[in-house]
N, C-alpha and C. Protein backbone atom coordinates (compact mmCIF):
# COMPACT_ATOMS: atom_id res chain seq x y z
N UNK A 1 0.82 -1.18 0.00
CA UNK A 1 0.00 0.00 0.00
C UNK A 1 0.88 1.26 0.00
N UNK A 2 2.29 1.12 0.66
CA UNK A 2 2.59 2.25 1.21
C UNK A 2 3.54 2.85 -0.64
N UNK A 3 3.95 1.53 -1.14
CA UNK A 3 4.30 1.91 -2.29
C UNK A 3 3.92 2.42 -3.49
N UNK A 4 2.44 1.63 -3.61
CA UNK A 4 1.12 2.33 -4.02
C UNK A 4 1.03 3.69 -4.06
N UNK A 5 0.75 4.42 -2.72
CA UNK A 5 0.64 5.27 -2.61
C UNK A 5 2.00 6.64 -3.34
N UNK A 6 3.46 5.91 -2.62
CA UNK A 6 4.29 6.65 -2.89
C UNK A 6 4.68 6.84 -4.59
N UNK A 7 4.12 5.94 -5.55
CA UNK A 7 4.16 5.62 -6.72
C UNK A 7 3.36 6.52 -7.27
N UNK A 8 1.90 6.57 -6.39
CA UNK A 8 0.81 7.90 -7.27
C UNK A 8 1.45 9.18 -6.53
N UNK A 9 1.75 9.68 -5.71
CA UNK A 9 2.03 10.96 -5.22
C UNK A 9 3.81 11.17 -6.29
N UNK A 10 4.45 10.49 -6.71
CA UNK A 10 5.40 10.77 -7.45
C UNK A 10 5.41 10.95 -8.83
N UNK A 11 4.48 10.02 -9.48
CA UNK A 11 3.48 10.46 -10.75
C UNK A 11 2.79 11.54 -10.64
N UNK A 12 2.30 11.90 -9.44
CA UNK A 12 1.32 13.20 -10.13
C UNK A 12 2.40 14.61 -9.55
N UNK A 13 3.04 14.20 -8.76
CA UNK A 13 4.52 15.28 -8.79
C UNK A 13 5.13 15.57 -10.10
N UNK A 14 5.43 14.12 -10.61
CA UNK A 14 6.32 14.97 -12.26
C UNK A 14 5.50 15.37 -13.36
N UNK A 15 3.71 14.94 -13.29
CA UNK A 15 2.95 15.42 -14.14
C UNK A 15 2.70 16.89 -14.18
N UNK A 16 2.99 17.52 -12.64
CA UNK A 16 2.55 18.46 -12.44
C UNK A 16 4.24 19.55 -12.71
N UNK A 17 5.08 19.09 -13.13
CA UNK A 17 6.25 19.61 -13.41
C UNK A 17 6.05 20.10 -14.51
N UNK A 18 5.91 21.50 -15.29
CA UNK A 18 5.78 22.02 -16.62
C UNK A 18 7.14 21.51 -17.93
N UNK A 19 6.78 21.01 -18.20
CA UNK A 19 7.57 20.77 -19.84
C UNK A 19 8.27 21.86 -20.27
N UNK A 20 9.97 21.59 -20.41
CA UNK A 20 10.50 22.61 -21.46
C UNK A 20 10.69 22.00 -21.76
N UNK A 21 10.34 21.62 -23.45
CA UNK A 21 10.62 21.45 -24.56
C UNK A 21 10.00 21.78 -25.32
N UNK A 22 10.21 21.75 -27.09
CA UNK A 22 9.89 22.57 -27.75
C UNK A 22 9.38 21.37 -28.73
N UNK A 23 8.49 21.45 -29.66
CA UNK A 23 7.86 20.61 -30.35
C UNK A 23 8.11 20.67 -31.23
N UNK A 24 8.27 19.50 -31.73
CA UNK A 24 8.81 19.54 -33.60
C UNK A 24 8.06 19.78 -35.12
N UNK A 25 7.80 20.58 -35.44
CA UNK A 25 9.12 21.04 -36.08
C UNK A 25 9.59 22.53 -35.14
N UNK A 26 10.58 22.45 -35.33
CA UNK A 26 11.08 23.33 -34.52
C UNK A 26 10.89 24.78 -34.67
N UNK A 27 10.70 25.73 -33.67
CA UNK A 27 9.95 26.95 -34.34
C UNK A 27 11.48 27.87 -34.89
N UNK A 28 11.58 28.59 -35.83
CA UNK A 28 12.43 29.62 -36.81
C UNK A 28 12.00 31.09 -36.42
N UNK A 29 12.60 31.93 -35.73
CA UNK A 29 12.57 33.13 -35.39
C UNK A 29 13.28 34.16 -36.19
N UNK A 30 14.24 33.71 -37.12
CA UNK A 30 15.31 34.72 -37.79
C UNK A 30 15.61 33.80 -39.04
N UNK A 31 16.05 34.23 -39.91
CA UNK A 31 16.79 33.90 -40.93
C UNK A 31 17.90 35.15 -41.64
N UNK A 32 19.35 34.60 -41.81
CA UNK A 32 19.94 35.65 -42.41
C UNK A 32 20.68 34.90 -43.25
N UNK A 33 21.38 35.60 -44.56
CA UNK A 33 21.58 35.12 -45.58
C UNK A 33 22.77 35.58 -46.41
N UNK A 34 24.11 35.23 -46.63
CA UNK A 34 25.04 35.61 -46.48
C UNK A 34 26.18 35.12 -47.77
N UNK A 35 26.61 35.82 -48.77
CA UNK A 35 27.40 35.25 -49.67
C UNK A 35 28.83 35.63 -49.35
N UNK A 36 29.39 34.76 -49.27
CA UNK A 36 31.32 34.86 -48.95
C UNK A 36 31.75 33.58 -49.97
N UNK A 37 32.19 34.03 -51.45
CA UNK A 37 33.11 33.31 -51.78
C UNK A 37 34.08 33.71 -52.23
N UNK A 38 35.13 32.35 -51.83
CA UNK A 38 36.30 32.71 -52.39
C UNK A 38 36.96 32.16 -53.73
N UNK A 39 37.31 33.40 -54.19
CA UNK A 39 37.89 33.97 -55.57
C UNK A 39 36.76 34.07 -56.41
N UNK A 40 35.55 34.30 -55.88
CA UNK A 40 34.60 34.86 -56.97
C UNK A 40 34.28 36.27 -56.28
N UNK A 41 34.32 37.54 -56.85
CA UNK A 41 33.50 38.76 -56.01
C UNK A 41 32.63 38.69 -56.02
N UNK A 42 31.52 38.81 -54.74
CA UNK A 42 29.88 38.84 -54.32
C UNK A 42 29.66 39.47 -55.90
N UNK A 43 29.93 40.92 -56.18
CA UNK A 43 29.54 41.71 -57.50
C UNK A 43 29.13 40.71 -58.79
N UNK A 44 30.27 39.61 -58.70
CA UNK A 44 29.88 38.68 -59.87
C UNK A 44 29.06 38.05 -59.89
N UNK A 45 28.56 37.71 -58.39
CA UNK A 45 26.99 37.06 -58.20
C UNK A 45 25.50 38.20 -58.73
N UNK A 46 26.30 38.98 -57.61
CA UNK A 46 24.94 39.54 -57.90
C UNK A 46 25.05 41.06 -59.23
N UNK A 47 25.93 40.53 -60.44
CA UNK A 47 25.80 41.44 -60.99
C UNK A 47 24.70 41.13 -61.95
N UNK A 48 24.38 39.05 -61.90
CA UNK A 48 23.30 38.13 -62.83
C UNK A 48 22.75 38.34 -62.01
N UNK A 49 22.13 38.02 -60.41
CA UNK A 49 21.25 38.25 -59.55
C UNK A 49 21.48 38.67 -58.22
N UNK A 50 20.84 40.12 -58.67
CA UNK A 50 21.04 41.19 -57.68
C UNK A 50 20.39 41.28 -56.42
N UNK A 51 19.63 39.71 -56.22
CA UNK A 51 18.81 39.68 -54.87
C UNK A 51 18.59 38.24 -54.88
N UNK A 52 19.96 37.95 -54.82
CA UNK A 52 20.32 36.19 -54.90
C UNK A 52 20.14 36.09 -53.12
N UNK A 53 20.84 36.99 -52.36
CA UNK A 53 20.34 36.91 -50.50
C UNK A 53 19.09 36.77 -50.37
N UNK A 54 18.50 37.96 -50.74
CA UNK A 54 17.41 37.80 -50.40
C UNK A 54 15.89 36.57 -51.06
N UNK A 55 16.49 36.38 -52.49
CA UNK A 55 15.74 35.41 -52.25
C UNK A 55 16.00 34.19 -51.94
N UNK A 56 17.20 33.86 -51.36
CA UNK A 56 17.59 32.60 -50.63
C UNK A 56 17.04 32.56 -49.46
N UNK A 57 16.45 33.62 -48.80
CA UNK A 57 16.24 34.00 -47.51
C UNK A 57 14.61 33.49 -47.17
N UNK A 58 13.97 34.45 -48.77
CA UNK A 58 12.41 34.05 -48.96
C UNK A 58 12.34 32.56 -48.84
N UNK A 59 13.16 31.89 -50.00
CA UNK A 59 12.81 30.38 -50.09
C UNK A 59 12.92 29.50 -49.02
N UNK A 60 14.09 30.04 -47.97
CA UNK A 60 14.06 29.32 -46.62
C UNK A 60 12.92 29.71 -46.09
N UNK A 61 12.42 31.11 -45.45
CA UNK A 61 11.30 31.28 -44.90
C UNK A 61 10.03 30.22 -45.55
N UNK A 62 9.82 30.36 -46.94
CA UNK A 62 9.00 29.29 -47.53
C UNK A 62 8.64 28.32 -47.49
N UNK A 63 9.98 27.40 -46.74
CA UNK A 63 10.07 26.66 -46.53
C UNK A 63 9.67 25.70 -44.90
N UNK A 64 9.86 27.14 -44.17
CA UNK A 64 9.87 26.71 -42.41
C UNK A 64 8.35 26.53 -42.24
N UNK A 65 8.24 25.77 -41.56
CA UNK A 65 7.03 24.72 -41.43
C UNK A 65 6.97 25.29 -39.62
N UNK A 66 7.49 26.07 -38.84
CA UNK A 66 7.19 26.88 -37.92
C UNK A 66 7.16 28.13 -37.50
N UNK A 67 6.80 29.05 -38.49
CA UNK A 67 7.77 30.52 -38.52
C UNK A 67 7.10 31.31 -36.89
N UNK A 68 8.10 31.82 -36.23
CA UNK A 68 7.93 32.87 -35.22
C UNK A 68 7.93 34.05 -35.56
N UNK A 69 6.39 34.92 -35.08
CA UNK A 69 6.42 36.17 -35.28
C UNK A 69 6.20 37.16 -33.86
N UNK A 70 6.45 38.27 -34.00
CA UNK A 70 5.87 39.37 -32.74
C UNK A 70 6.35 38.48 -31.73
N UNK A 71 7.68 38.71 -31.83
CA UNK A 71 8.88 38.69 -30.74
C UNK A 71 8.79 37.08 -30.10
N UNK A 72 8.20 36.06 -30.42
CA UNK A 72 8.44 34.77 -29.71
C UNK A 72 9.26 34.04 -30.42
N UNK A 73 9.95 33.50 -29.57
CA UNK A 73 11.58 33.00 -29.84
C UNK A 73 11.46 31.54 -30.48
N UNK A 74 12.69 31.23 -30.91
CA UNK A 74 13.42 29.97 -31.44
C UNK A 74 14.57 29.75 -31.87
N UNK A 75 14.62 29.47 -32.81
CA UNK A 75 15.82 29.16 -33.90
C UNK A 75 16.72 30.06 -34.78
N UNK A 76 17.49 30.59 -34.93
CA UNK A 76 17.87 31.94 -35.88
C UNK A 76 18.95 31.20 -36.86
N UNK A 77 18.62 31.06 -38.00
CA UNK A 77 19.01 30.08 -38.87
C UNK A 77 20.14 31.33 -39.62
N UNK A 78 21.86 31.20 -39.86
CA UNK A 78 22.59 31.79 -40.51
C UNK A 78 23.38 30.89 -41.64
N UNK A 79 22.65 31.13 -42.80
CA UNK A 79 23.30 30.93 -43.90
C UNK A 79 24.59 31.42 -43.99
N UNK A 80 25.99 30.83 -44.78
CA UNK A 80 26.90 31.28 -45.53
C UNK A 80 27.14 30.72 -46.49
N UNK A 81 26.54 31.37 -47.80
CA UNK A 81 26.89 30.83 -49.41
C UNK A 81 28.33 30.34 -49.48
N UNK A 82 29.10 29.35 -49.46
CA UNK A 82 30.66 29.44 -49.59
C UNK A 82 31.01 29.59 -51.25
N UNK A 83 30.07 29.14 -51.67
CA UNK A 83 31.00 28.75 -53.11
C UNK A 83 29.25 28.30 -54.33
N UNK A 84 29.45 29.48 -55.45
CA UNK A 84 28.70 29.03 -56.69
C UNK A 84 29.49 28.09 -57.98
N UNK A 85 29.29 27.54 -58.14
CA UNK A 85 30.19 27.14 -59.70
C UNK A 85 29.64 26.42 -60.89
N UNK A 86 30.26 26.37 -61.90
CA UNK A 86 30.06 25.95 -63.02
C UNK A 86 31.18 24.48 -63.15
N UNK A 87 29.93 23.55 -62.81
CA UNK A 87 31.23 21.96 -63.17
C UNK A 87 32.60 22.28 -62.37
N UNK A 88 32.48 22.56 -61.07
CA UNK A 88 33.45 22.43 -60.13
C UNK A 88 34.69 23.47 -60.41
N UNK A 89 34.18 24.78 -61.46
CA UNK A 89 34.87 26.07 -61.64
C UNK A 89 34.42 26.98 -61.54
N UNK A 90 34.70 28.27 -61.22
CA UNK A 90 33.92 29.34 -61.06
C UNK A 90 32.31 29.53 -62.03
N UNK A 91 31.76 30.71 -61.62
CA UNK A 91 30.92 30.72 -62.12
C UNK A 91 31.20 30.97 -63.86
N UNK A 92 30.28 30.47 -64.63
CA UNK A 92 30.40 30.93 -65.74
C UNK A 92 30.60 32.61 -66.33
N UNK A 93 31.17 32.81 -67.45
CA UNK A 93 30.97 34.01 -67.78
C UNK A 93 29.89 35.02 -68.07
N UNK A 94 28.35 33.98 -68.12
CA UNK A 94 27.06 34.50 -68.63
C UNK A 94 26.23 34.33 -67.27
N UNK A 95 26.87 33.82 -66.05
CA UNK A 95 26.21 33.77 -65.00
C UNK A 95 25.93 32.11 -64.54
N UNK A 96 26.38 31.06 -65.38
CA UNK A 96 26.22 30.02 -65.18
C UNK A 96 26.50 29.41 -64.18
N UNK A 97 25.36 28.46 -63.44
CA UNK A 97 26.13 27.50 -62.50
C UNK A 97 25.26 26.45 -62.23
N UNK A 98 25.51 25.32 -61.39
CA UNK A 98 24.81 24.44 -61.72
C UNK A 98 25.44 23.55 -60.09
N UNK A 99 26.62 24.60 -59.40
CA UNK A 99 26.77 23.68 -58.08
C UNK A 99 26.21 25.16 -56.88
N UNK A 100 25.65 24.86 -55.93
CA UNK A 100 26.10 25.80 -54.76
C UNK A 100 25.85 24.87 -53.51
N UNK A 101 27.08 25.65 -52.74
CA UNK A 101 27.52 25.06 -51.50
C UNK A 101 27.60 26.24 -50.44
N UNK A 102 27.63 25.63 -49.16
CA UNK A 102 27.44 26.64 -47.90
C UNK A 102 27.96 26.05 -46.62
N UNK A 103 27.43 26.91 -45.69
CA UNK A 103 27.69 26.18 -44.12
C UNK A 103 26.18 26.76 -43.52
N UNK A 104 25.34 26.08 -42.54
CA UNK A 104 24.17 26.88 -41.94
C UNK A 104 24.57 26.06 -40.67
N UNK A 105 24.47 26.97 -40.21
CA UNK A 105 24.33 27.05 -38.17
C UNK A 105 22.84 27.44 -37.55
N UNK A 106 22.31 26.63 -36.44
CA UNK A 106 21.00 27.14 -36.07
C UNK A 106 21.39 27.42 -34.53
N UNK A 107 21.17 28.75 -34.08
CA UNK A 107 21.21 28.97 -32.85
C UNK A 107 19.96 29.33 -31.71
N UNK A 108 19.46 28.76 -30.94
CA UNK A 108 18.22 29.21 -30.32
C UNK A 108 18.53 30.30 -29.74
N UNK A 109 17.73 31.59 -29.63
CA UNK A 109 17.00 32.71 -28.91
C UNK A 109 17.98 31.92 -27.52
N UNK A 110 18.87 33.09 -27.24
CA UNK A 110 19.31 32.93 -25.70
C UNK A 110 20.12 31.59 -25.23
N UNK A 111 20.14 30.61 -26.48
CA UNK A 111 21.36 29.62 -26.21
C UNK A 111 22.76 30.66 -25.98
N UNK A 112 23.80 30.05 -25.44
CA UNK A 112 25.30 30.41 -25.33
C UNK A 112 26.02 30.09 -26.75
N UNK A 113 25.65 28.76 -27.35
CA UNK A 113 26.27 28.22 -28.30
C UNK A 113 25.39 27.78 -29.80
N UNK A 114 26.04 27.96 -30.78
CA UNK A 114 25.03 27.14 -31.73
C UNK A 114 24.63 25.48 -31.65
N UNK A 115 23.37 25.29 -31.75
CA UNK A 115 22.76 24.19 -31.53
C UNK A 115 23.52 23.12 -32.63
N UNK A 116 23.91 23.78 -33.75
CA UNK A 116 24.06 22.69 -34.85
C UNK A 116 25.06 23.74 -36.30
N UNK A 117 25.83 22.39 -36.96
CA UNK A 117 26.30 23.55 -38.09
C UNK A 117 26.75 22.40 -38.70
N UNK A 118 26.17 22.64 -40.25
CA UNK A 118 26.04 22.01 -41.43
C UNK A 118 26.55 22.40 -42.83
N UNK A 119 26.72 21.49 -43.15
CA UNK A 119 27.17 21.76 -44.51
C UNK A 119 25.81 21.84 -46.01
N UNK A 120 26.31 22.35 -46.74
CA UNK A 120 24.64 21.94 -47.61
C UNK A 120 25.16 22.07 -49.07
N UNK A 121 25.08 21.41 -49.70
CA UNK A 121 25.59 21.30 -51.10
C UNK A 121 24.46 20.44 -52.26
N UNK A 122 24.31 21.27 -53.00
CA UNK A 122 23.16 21.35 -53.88
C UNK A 122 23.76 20.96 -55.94
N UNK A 123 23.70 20.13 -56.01
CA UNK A 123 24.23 19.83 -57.96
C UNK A 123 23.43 19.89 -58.73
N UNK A 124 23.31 20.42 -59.57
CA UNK A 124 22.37 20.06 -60.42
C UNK A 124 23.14 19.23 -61.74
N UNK A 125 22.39 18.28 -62.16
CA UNK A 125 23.12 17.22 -62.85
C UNK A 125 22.33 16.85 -64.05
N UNK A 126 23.11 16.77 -65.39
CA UNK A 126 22.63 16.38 -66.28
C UNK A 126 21.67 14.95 -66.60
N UNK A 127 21.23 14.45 -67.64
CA UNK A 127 20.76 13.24 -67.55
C UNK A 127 20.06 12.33 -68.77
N UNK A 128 20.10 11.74 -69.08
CA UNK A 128 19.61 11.01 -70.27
C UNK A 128 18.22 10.54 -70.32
N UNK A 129 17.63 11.08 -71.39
CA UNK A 129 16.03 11.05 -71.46
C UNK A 129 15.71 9.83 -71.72
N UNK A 130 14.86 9.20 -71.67
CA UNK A 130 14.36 7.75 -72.66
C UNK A 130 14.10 8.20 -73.97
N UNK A 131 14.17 7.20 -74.85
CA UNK A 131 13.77 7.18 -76.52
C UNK A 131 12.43 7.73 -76.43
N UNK A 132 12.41 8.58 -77.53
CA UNK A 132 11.07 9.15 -77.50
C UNK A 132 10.29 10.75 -76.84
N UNK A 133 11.34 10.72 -75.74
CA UNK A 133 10.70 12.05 -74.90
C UNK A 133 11.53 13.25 -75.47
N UNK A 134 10.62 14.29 -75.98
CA UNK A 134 10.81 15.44 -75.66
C UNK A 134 11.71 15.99 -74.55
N UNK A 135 12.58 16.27 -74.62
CA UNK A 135 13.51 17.24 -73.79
C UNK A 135 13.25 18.69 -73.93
N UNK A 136 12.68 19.85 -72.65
CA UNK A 136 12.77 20.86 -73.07
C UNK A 136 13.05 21.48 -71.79
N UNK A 137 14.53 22.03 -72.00
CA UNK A 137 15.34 23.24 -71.26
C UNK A 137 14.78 23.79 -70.57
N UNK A 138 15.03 24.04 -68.84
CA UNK A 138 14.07 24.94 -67.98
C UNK A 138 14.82 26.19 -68.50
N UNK A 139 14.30 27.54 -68.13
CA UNK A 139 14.77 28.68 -68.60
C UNK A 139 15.26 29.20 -67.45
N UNK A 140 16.36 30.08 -68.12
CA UNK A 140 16.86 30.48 -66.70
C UNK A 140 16.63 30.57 -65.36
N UNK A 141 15.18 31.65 -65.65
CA UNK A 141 14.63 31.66 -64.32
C UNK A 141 14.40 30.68 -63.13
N UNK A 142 13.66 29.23 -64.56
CA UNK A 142 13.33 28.15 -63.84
C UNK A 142 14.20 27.81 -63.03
N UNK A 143 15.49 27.80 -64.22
CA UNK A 143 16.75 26.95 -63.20
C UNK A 143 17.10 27.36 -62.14
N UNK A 144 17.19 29.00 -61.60
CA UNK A 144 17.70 29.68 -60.69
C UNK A 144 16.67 29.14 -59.92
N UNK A 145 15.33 29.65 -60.10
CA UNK A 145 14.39 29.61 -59.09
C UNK A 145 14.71 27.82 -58.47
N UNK A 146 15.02 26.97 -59.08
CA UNK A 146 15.02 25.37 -58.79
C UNK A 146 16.38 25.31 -57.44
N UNK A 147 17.63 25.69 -58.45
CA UNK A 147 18.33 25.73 -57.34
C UNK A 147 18.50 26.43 -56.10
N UNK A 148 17.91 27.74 -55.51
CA UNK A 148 18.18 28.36 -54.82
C UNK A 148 16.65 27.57 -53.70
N UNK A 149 15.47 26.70 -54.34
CA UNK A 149 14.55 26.17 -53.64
C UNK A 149 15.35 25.12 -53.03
N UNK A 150 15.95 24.46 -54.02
CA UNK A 150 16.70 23.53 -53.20
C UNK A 150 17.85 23.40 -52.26
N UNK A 151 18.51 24.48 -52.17
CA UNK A 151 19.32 24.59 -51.17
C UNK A 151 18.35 25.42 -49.91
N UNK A 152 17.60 25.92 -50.18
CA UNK A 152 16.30 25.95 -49.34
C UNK A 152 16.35 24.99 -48.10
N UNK A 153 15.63 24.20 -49.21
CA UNK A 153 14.86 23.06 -48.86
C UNK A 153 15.91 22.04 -47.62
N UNK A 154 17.56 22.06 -48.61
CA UNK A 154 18.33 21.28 -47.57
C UNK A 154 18.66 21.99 -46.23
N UNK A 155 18.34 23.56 -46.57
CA UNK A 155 18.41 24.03 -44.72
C UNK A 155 17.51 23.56 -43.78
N UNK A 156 16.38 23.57 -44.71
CA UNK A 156 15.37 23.14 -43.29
C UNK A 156 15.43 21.68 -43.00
N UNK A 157 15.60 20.97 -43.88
CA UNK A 157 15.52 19.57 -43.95
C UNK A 157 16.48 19.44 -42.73
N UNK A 158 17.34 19.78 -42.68
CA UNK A 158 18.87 19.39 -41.51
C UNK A 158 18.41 20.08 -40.14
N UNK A 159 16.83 20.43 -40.20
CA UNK A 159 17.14 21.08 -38.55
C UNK A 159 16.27 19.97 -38.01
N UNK A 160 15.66 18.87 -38.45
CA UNK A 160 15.68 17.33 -38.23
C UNK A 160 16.85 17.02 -37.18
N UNK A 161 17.64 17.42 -37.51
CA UNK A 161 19.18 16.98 -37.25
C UNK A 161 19.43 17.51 -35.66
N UNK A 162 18.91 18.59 -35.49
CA UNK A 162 19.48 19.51 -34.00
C UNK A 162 19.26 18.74 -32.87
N UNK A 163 19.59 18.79 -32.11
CA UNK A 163 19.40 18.58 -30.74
C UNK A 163 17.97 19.55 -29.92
N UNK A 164 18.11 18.81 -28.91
CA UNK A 164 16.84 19.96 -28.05
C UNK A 164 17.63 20.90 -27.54
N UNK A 165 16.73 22.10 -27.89
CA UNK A 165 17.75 23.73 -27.06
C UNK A 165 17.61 22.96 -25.15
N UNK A 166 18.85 23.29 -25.17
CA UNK A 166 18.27 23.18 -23.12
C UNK A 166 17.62 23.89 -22.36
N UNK A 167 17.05 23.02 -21.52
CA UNK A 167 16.03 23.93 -20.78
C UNK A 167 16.16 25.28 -20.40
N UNK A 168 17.43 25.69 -20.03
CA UNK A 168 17.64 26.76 -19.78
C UNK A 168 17.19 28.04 -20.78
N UNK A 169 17.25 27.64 -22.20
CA UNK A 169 17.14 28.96 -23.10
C UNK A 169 16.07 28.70 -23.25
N UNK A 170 14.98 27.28 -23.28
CA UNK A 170 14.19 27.04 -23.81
C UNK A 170 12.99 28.53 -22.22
N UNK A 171 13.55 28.02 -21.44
CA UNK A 171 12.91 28.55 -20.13
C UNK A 171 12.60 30.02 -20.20
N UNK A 172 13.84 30.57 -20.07
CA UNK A 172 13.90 31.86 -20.77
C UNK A 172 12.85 32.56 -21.01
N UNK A 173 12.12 32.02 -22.15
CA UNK A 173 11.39 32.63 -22.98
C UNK A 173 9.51 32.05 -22.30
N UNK A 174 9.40 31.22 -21.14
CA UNK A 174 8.31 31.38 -20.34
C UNK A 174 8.04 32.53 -19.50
């Protein structure tokens, strides 16, 4: 009996303990978006697209499946573009490319440290049609718009990957 008892009074002790943790998918408070490569000048990026940040920035937001607004906290996701290229060389002369690569770090609202930091590398790759099909060329736009979704897409995909913020930052923000 006496264990009984001490068994329900200790169950309804940790029921009554409030939960920090944070539910998945994980909530996104910030996004910033950042081109640093080396031996290409930013200018050469964005002299073909002059709001290659920012819409890398949109397509991540597009992408977050928890966005935080009016100041409630989470995740502050920092892109760094490392490197655009053409077949594992700089960018083309007409703006061509067909690889981009980066690093993204996710840090929670009031952590000390970043939660996580990734690599993200995106190819786009040729391919052989079957007999018979029509092949027809996405157009630039398409293509840009394709790759910059998909390196998107691999930021959010990797915050799968994080750990739980600790209670402490998670607390914080009660």
């Amino acid at each position: 009996m006496l264990k009984t008892a001490t068994a329900a009074i200790a169950l309804t002790l940790v029921s009554a303990v409030p939960g920090f943790s944070l539910d998945r998918p994980f909530p996104v408070s910030g996004v910033e978006v950042a081109t640093d490569l080396d031996g290409v000048a930013v200018s050469d990026v964005t002299n073909f697209y002059p709001a290659f940040n920012e819409d890398l920035e949109k397509a991540i937001w597009a992408e977050v499946e928890n966005p935080q607004t009016g100041g409630s906290r989470g995740f502050n996701i920092d892109v760094k573009v490392t490197s655009i290229e053409l077949d594992d060389a700089a960018m083309g002369p007409a703006g061509e490319f067909n690889e981009m690569t980066g690093i993204v770090t996710y840090t929670f609202d009031g952590a000390d440290q970043a939660s996580g930091t990734f690599p993200i590398e995106v190819k786009a790759t040729a391919g052989d049609a079957p007999a018979g099909v029509i092949v027809v060329a996405p157009s630039e736009a398409d293509y840009y718009r394709a790759m910059v979704m998909a390196f998107a897409s691999g930021v959010t995909d990797r915050m799968a990957d994080l750990p739980e913020p600790t209670a402490d930052a998670i607390q914080e923000d009660r």
